[in-house]
Protein backbone atom coordinates (compact mmCIF):
# COMPACT_ATOMS: atom_id res chain seq x y z
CA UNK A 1 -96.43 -158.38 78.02
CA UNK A 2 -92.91 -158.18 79.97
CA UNK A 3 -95.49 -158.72 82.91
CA UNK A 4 -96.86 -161.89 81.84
CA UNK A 5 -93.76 -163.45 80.77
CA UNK A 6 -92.18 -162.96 84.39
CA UNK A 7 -95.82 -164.14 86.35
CA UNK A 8 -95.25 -167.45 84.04
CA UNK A 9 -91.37 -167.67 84.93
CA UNK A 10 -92.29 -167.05 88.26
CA UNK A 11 -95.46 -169.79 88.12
CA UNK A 12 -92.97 -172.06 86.21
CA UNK A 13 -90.08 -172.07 88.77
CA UNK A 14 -92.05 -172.02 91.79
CA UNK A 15 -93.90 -175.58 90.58
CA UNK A 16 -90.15 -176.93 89.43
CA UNK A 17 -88.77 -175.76 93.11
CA UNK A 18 -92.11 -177.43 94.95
CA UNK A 19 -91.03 -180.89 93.13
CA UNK A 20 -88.04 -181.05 93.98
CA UNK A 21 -89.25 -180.54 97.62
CA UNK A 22 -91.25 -183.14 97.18
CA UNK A 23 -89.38 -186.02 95.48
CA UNK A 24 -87.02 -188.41 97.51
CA UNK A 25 -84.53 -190.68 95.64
CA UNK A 26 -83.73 -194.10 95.76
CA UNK A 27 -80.61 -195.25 94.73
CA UNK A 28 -80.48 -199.23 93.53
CA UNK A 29 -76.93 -200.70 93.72
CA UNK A 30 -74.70 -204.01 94.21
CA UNK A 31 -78.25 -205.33 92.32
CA UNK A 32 -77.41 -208.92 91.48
CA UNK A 33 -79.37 -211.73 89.65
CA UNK A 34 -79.11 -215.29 90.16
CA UNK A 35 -80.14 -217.77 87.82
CA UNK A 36 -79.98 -221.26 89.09
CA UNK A 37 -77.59 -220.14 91.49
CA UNK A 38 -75.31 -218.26 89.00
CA UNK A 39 -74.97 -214.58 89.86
CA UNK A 40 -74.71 -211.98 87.79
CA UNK A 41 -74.42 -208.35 87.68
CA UNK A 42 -77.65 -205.98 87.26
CA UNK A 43 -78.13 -202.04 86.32
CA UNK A 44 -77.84 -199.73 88.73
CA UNK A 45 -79.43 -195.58 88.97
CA UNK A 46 -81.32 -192.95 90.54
CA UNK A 47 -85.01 -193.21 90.81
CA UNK A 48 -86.94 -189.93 91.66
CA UNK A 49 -89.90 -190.97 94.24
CA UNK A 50 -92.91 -188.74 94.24
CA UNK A 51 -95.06 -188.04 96.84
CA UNK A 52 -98.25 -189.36 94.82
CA UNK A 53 -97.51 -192.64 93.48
CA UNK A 54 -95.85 -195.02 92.02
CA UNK A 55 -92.46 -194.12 90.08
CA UNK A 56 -91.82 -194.75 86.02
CA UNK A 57 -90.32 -198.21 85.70
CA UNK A 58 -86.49 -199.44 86.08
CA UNK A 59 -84.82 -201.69 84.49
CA UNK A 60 -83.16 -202.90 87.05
CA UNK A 61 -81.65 -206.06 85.01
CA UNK A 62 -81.09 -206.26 81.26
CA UNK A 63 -79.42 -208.84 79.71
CA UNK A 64 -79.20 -211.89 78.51
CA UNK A 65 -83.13 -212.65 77.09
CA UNK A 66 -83.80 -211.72 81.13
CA UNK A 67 -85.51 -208.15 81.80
CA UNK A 68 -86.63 -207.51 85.24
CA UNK A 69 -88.24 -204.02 85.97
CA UNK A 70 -89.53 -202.44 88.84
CA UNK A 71 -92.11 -199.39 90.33
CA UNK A 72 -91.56 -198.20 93.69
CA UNK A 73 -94.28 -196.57 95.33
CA UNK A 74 -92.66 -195.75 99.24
CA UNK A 75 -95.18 -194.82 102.32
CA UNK A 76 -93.43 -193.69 105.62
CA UNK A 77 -94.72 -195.88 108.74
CA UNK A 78 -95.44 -194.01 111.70
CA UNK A 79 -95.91 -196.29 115.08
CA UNK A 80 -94.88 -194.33 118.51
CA UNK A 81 -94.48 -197.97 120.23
CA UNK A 82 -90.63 -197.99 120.14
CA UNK A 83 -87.71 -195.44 118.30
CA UNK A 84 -86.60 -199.19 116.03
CA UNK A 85 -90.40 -198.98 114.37
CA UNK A 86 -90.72 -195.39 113.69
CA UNK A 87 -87.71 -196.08 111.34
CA UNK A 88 -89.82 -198.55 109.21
CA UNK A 89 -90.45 -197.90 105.77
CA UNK A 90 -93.13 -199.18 103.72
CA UNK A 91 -92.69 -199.47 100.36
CA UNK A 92 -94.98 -201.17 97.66
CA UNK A 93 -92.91 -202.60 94.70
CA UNK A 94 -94.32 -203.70 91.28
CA UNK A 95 -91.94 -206.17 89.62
CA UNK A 96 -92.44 -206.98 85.77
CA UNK A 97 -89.87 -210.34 84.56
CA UNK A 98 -89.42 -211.47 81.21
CA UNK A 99 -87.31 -214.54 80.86
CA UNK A 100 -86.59 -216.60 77.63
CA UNK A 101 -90.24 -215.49 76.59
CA UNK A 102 -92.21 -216.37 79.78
CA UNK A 103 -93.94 -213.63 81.57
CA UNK A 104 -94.16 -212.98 85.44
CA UNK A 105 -95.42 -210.11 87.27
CA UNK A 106 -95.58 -208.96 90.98
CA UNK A 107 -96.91 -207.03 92.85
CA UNK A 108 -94.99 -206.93 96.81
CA UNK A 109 -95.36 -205.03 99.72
CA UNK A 110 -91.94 -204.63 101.53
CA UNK A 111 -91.28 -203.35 105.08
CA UNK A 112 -88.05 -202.05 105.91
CA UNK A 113 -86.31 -200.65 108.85
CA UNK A 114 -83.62 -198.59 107.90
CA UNK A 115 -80.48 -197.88 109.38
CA UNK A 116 -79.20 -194.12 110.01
CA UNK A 117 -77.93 -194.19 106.13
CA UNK A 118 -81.18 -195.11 104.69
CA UNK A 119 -80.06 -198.45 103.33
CA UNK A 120 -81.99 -201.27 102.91
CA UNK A 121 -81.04 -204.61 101.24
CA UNK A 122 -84.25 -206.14 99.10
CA UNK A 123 -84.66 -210.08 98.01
CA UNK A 124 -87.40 -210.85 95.56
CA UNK A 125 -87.70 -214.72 94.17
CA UNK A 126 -88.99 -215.61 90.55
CA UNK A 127 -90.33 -219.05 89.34
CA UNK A 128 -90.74 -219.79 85.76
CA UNK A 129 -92.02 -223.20 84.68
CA UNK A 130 -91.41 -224.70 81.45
CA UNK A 131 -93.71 -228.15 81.41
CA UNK A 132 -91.97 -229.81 84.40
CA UNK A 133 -88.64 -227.95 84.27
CA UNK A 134 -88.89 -224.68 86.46
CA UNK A 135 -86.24 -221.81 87.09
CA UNK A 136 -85.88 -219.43 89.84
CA UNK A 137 -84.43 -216.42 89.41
CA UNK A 138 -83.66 -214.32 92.72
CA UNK A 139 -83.36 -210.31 92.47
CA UNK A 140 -81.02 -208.98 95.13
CA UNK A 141 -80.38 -205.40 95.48
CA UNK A 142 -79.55 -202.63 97.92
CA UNK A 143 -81.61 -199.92 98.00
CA UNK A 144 -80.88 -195.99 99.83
CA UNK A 145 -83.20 -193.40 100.43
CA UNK A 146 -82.05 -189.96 100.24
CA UNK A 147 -84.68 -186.67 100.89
C-alpha cells in the first residue's frame, strides 16, 4: 500500500513539475480604456499560457457597466531571414466586450516583435452603435512574456 501511495506522489508531482515547464506567463499592465477619448484605468495580473491552447479568460477591464475580457493563445514565429523576425511573436487574442448592454466579440491575430524584456504594447479598437450614435472604446495594454 505504502508502495502505491509513493508511485501516485511520484506520478502526481512529476505531471505538476512538467506544467510548470510548460506554461509561460504573460503579465498585462499600464492596461488603459478609453471611452470617447476619456481614459481610464483597467485590471492588471498574471496569466499562465499553456502550450496547447488558448488560456481561461481575463478580465482585463471591469467597471463601470464596461467588461472587456480576453484569451490569449501565443505561437512562437520562426523565420531565419533576419535576427529582428526570429523575435516575432504570434499571438491569437479572443476579446469578449460588454458595454451598457451591447455585445461585441473578437477574434485578432497579433504579431509582435519583442524587445530583449519581452514587452509588447497591444491596441485593440471597439465600436458600439446605438441607432445612429456609435462609441469607440480603445483597449491599450502592455503585455510581457516571461518562460
Amino acid at each position: 500500500m505504502k508502495q502505491i501511495l509513493y508511485s501516485l506522489s511520484f506520478l502526481v508531482l512529476f505531471a505538476l513539475n512538467t506544467v510548470a515547464q510548460n506554461s509561460t506567463v504573460l503579465n498585462i499592465n499600464e492596461a488603459t480604456l478609453a471611452i470617447n477619448g476619456i481614459k481610464k484605468e483597467g485590471n492588471t495580473g498574471d496569466i499562465i499560457l499553456k502550450s496547447n491552447g488558448q488560456s481561461p479568460f481575463f478580465d482585463i477591464y471591469n467597471k463601470d457597466n464596461t467588461v472587456i475580457t480576453a484569451s490569449f493563445d501565443l505561437r512562437g514565429y520562426h523565420a531565419g531571414r533576419s535576427s529582428h523576425k526570429a523575435t516575432g511573436i504570434k499571438m491569437k487574442v479572443q476579446y469578449k466586450a460588454l458595454h451598457n448592454g451591447k455585445r461585441v466579440s473578437k477574434k485578432v491575430e497579433h504579431m509582435f516583435f519583442i524587445n530583449d524584456s519581452g514587452e509588447f504594447i497591444a491596441k485593440q479598437p471597439f465600436y458600439f452603435k446605438t441607432g445612429i450614435r456609435s462609441e469607440m472604446l480603445v483597449l491599450s495594454y502592455k503585455g510581457t512574456i516571461q518562460k
